[in-house]
Protein backbone atom coordinates (compact mmCIF):
# COMPACT_ATOMS: atom_id res chain seq x y z
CA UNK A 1 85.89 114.85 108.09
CA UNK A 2 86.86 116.53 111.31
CA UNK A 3 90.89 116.55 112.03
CA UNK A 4 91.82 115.48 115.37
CA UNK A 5 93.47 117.96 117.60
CA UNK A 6 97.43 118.33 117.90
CA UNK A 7 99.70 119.63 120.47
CA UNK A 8 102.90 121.19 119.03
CA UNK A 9 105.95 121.39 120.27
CA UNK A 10 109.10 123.85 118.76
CA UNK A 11 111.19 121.54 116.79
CA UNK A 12 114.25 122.77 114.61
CA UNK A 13 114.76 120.51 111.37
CA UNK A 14 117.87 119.52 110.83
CA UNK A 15 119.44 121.09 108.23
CA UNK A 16 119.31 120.08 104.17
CA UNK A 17 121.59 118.08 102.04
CA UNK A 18 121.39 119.23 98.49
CA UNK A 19 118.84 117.33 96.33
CA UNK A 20 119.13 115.97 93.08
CA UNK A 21 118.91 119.18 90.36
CA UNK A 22 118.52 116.90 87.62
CA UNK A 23 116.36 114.02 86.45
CA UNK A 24 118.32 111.01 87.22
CA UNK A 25 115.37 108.64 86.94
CA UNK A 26 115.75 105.52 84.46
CA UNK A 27 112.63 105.15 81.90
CA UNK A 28 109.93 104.22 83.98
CA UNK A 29 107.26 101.25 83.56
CA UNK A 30 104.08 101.65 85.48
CA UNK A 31 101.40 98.35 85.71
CA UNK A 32 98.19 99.20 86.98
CA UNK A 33 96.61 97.81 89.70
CA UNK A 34 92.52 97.22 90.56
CA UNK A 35 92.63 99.27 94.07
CA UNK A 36 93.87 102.37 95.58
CA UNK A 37 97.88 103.04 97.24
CA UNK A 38 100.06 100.57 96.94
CA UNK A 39 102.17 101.45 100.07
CA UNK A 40 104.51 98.80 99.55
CA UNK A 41 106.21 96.28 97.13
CA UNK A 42 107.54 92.55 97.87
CA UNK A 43 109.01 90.86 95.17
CA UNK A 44 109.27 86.98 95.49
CA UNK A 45 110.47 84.53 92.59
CA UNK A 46 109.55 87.53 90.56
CA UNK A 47 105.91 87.61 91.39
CA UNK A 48 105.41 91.31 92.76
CA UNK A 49 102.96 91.58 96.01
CA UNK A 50 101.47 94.80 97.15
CA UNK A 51 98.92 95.86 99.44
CA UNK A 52 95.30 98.32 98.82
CA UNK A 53 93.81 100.67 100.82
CA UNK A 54 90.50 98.52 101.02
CA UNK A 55 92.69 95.06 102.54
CA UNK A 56 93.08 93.44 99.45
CA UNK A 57 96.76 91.74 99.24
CA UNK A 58 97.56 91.72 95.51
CA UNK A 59 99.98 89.06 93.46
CA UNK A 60 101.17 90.39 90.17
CA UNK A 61 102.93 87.86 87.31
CA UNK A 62 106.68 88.98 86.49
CA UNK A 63 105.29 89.73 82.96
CA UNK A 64 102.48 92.24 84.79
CA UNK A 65 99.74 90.53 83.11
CA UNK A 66 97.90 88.67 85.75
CA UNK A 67 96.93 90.24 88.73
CA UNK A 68 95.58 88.09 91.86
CA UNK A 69 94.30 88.53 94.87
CA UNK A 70 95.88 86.31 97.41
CA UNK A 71 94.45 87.79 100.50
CA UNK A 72 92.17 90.32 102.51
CA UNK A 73 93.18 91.19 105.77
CA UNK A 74 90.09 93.19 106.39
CA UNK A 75 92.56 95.91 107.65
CA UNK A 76 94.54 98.50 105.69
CA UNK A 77 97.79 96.59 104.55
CA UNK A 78 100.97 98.47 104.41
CA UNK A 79 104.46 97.07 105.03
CA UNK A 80 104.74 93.58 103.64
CA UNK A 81 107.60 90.75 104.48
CA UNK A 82 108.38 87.10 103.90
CA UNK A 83 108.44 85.07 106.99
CA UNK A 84 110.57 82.38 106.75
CA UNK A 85 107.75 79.15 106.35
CA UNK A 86 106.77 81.36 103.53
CA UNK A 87 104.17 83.27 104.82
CA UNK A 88 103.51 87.17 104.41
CA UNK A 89 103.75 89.51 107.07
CA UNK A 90 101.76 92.02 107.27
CA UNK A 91 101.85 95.48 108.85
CA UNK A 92 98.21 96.40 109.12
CA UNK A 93 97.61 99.87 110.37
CA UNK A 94 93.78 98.55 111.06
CA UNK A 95 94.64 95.24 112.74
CA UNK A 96 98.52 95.36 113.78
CA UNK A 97 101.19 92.95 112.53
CA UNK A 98 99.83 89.69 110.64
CA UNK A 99 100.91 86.38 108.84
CA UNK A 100 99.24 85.94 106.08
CA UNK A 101 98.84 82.48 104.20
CA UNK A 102 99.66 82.99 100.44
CA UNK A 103 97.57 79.92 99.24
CA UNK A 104 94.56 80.04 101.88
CA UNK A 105 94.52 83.38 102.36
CA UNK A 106 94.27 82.71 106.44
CA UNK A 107 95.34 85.78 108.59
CA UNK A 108 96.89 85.22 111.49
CA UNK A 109 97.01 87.90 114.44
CA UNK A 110 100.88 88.28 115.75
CA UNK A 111 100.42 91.68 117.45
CA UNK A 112 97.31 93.26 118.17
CA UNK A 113 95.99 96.61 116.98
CA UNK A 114 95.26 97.45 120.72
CA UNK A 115 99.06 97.23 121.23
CA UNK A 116 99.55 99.00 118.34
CA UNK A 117 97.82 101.83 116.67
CA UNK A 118 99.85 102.16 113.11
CA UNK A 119 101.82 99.09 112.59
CA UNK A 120 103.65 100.32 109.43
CA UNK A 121 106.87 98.65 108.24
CA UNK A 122 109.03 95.21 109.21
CA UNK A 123 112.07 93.16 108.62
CA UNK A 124 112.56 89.15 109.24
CA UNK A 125 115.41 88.05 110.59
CA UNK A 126 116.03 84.29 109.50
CA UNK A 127 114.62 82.74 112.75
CA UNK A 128 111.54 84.76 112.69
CA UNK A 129 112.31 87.71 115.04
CA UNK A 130 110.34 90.16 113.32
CA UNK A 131 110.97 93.95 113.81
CA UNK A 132 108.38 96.12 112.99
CA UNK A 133 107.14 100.18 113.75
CA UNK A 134 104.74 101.61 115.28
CA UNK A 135 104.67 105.33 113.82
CA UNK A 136 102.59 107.34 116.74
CA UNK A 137 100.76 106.76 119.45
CA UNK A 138 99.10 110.04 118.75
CA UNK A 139 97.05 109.37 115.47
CA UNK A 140 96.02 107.23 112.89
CA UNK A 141 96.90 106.53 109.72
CA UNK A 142 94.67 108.86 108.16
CA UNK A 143 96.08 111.44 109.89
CA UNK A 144 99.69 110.74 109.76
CA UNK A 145 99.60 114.84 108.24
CA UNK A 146 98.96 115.50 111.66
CA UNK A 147 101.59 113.97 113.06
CA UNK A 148 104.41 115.72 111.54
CA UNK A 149 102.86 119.09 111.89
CA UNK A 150 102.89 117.90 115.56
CA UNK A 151 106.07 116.74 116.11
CA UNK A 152 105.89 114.85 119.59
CA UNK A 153 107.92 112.22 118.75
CA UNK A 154 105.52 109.18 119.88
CA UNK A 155 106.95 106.68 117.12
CA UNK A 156 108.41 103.41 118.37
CA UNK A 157 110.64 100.22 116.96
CA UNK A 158 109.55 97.34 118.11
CA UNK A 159 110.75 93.41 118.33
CA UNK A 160 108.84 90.48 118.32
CA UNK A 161 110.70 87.09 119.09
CA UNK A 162 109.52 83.73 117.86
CA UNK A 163 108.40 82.69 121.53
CA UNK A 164 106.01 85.86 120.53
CA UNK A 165 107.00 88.01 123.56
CA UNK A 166 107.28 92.14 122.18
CA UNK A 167 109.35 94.42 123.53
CA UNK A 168 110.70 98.34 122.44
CA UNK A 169 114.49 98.99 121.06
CA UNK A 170 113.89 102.29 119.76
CA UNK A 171 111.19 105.02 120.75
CA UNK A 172 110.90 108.99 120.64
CA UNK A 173 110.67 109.06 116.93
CA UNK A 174 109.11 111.24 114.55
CA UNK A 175 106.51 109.10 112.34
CA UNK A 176 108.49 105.59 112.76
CA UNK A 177 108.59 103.91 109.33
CA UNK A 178 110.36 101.45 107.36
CA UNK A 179 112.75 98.95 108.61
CA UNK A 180 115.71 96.98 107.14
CA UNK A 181 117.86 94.63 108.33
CA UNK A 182 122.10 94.51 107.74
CA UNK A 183 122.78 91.50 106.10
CA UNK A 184 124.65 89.85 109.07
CA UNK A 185 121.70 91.12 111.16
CA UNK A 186 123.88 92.84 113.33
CA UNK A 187 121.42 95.73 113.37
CA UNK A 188 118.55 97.32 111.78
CA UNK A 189 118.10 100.42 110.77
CA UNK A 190 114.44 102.59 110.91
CA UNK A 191 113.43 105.56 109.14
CA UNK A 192 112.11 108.75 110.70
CA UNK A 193 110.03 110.24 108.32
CA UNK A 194 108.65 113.28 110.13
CA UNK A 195 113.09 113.97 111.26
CA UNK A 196 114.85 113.25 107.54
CA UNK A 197 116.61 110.55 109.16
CA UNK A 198 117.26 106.92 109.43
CA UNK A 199 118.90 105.62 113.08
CA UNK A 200 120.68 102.27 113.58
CA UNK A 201 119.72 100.47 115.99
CA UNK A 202 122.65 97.65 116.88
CA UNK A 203 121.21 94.30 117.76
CA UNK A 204 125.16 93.01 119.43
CA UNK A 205 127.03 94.24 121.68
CA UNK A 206 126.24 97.16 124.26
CA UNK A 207 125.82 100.17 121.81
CA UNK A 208 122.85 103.07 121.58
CA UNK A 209 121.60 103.82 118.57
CA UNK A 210 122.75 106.25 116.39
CA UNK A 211 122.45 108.31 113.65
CA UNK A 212 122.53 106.18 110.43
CA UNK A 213 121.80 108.63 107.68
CA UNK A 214 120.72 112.23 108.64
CA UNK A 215 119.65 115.52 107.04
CA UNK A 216 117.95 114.36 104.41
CA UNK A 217 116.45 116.45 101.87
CA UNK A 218 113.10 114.72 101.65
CA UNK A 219 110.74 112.44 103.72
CA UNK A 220 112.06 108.76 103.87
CA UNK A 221 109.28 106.52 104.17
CA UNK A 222 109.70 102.69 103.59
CA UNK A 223 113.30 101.00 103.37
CA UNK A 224 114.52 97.42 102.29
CA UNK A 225 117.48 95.85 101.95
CA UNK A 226 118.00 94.58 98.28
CA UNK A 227 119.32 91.51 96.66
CA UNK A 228 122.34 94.00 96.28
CA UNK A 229 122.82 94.25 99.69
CA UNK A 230 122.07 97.85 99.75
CA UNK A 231 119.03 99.70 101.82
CA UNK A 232 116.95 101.10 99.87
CA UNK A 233 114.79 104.61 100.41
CA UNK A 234 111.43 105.27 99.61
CA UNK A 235 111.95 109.09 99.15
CA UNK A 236 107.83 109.97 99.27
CA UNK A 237 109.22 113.63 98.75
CA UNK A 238 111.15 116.77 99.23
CA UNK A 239 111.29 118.63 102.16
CA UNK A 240 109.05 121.16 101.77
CA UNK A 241 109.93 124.33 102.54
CA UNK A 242 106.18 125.98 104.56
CA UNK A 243 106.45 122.88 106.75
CA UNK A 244 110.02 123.32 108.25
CA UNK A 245 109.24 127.48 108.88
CA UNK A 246 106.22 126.39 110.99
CA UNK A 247 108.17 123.67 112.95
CA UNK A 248 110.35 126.44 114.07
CA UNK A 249 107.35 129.01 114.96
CA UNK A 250 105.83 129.23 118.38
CA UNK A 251 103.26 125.89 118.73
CA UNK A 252 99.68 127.95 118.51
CA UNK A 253 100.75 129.65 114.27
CA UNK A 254 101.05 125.62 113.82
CA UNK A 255 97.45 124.74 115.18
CA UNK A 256 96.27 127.86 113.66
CA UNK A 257 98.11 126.45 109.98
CA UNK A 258 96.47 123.01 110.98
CA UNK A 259 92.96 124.61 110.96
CA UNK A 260 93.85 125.67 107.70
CA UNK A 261 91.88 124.15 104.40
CA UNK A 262 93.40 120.87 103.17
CA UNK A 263 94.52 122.63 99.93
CA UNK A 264 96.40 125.71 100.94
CA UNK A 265 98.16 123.65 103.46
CA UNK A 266 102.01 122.37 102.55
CA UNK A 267 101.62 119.94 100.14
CA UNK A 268 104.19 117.32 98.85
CA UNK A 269 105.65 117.77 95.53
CA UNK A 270 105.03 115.41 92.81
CA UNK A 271 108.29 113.56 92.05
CA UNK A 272 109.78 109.71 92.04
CA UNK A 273 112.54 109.27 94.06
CA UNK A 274 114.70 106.99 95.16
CA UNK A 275 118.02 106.11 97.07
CA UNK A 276 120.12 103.18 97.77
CA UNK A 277 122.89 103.44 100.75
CA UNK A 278 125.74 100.67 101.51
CA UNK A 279 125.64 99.59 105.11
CA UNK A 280 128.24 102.58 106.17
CA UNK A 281 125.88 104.68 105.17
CA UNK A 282 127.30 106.13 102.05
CA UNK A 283 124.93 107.22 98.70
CA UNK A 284 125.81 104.60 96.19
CA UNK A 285 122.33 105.63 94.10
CA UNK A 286 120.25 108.34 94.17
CA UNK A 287 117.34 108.65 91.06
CA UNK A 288 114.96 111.42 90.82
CA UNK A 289 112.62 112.86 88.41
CA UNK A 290 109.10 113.15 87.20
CA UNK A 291 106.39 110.97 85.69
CA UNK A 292 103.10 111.91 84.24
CA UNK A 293 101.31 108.54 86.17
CA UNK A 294 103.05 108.01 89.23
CA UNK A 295 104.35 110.00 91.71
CA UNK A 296 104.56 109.90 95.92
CA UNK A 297 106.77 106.56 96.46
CA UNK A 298 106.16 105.04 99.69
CA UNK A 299 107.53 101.46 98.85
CA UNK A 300 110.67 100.36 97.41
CA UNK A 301 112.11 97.06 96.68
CA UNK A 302 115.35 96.06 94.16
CA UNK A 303 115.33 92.18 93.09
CA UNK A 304 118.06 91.01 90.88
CA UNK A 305 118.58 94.82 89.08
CA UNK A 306 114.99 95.75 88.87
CA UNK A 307 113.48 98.81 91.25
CA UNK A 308 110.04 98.09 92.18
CA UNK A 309 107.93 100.93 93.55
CA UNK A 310 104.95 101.87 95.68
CA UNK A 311 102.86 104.71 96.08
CA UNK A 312 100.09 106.14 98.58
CA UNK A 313 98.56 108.04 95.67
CA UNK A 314 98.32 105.62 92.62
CA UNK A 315 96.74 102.76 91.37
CA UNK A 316 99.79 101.47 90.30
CA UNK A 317 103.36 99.75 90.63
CA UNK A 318 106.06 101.07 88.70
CA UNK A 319 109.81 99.58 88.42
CA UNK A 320 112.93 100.60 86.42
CA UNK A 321 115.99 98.37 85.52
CA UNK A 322 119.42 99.56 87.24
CA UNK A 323 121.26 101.37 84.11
C-alpha cells in the first residue's frame, strides 16, 4: 500500500523521565476475542465492551465466557463511553463520534466523519457534553505512523454540548488521544501521544491549558478516569530511541527514513504498561513488564480493583487485579 506523503518539521522531544527497570506487572489474564485490536475497554456492571478493527462492538460476561456482539458501526470503533441514557459512544475513526444502542444495535451519527477525520477518544460529562479528539487533520488512522514522524501538530480537542453545537478547546497537538474527565468536571485532561504528554484543559474559570503530565518516557495513548478516581494511561510503549534522533534532524533525512521499508523503520517495543496519576498529577501506579500474548496497550480501564486492557495488536483483552 502506498504511504501518503509527509511534511516535517524540526521538533525537539522533550526530554525522558526514567522508565520502569523492572517488571512491575501483576500476573496477567488474557481472554480472547473473535476480531482484530481491541483499541479500547469499557467496563459496565462488569460486562467488558471493546471495539474490532472490522466495526464489530463486542460484550464480554464478567466470567469471560460469553462473548456478544452488541453492535456494528460499519466504521472502525475505537474510543468507547457511556452516555448517560445508557447508550455507547463511539469514537469511529471511519464515521466520527456515534451513540450506539446496546440492545438494538441502532447507530446514531453525533459528529460527522467530514468534520472529523480520526475521531479517537471521549469523556461524558453527566449532562451529556461529550469531549472527544480528533488526532490529525493530516492522515488517517492507518497512517497515524505518519503522523508522528511528521510532527505538525494538527490534533484537536473538541466539545460537543447536548444542544449538539461543536466547538475546539484545545488544538496544535501532536496525535490527540484519550480523554478523561476530573471527577468534579472541572477540567479534562488529553493525551498527546506523538509529545509524551498529557495537557489540562480547565473547563471554569479563565485559565489556558497547561501542562498536566510531561516528559514521559513512552507514548500515552488512551486515558480514563477509574472508579478510584485516578486517570489512567494506556502506555502503548517506550520512547524509542531512532524516532526522537530523526525528530531533531533536518526535515528531508525524515522523509528519506519514511521511504524506508516498514521493517527497518523504528518499531515499538513489545511491553504492557500502565500508569495511574491522582488529579495533581502525581504517579500513584506505574506497572510494566512483558507477556508472551499481549503486548501494545492502547486501552485502559480500572473498575472496582481490576485493570482492564486494550491493544491495537491482539485479539485479546487482558486485566490484572490491583495487588
Amino acid at each position: 500500500m502506498r504511504r501518503p506523503k509527509i511534511d516535517p518539521v524540526v521538533w525537539q522531544p522533550s526530554k525522558v523521565e526514567r522508565r520502569p527497570v523492572k517488571d512491575t506487572l501483576p500476573p496477567l489474564t488474557v481472554l480472547q476475542v473473535n476480531g482484530h485490536s481491541t483499541e479500547d475497554v469499557l467496563v459496565d456492571k462488569g460486562h467488558v465492551y471493546t471495539g474490532v478493527d472490522d466495526g464489530r462492538i463486542l460484550r464480554l460476561t464478567p466470567d469471560g465466557r460469553r462473548l456478544d456482539t452488541v453492535a456494528d458501526t460499519g466504521g472502525r470503533p475505537l474510543g468507547l463511553e457511556l452516555y448517560p441514557d445508557g447508550r455507547l459512544v463511539v469514537c469511529d475513526s471511519k464515521r466520527g463520534l456515534l451513540l450506539v444502542d446496546r440492545t438494538s444495535g441502532q447507530v446514531e451519527v453525533l459528529v460527522e466523519r467530514t468534520d472529523v477525520r480520526v475521531c479517537n477518544n471521549a469523556a461524558v460529562a453527566a449532562d451529556g457534553t461529550i469531549y472527544f479528539t480528533d488526532s490529525t487533520n493530516r492522515f488517517d488512522l492507518e497512517d497515524w505512523k505518519a503522523d508522528l514522524f511528521e510532527h505538525a501538530g494538527t490534533g484537536r480537542l473538541l466539545r460537543r454540548s447536548p444542544d449538539g453545537s461543536v466547538d475546539v478547546l484545545h488544538d496544535g497537538l501532536h496525535f490527540a488521544n484519550g480523554v478523561a474527565l476530573s471527577a468534579d468536571e472541572s477540567f479534562v485532561v488529553v493525551a498527546q501521544t506523538g509529545a509524551y504528554q498529557l495537557d489540562r484543559v480547565w473547563l471554569t474559570g479563565d485559565r489556558p491549558p497547561e501542562m498536566f503530565a510531561g516528559g514521559l518516557p513512552g507514548f500515552p495513548d488512551n486515558i480514563a478516569r477509574g472508579s478510584d478516581g485516578l486517570i489512567w494511561i494506556a502506555m502503548a510503549s517506550p520512547r524509542v530511541l531512532a524516532l526522537d534522533i530523526l525528530s531533531r534532524l533536518h526535515p528531508t533525512l525524515r522523509k528519506v527514513a519514511w521511504a524506508l521499508p516498514e521493517q527497518v523503520q523504528p518499531q515499538e517495543k513489545k511491553v504492557v504498561w500502565v500508569r495511574a496519576l491522582d488529579e495533581s498529577g502525581k504517579i500513584v501506579h506505574d506497572f510494566y513488564g512483558t507477556h508472551p500474548r499481549f503486548h501494545l496497550v492502547t486501552g485502559v480501564r480500572e473498575a472496582e480493583g481490576t485493570v482492564y486492557l486494550g491493544s491495537l495488536q491482539e485479539r485479546a483483552i487482558a486485566y490484572f487485579d490491583l495487588p
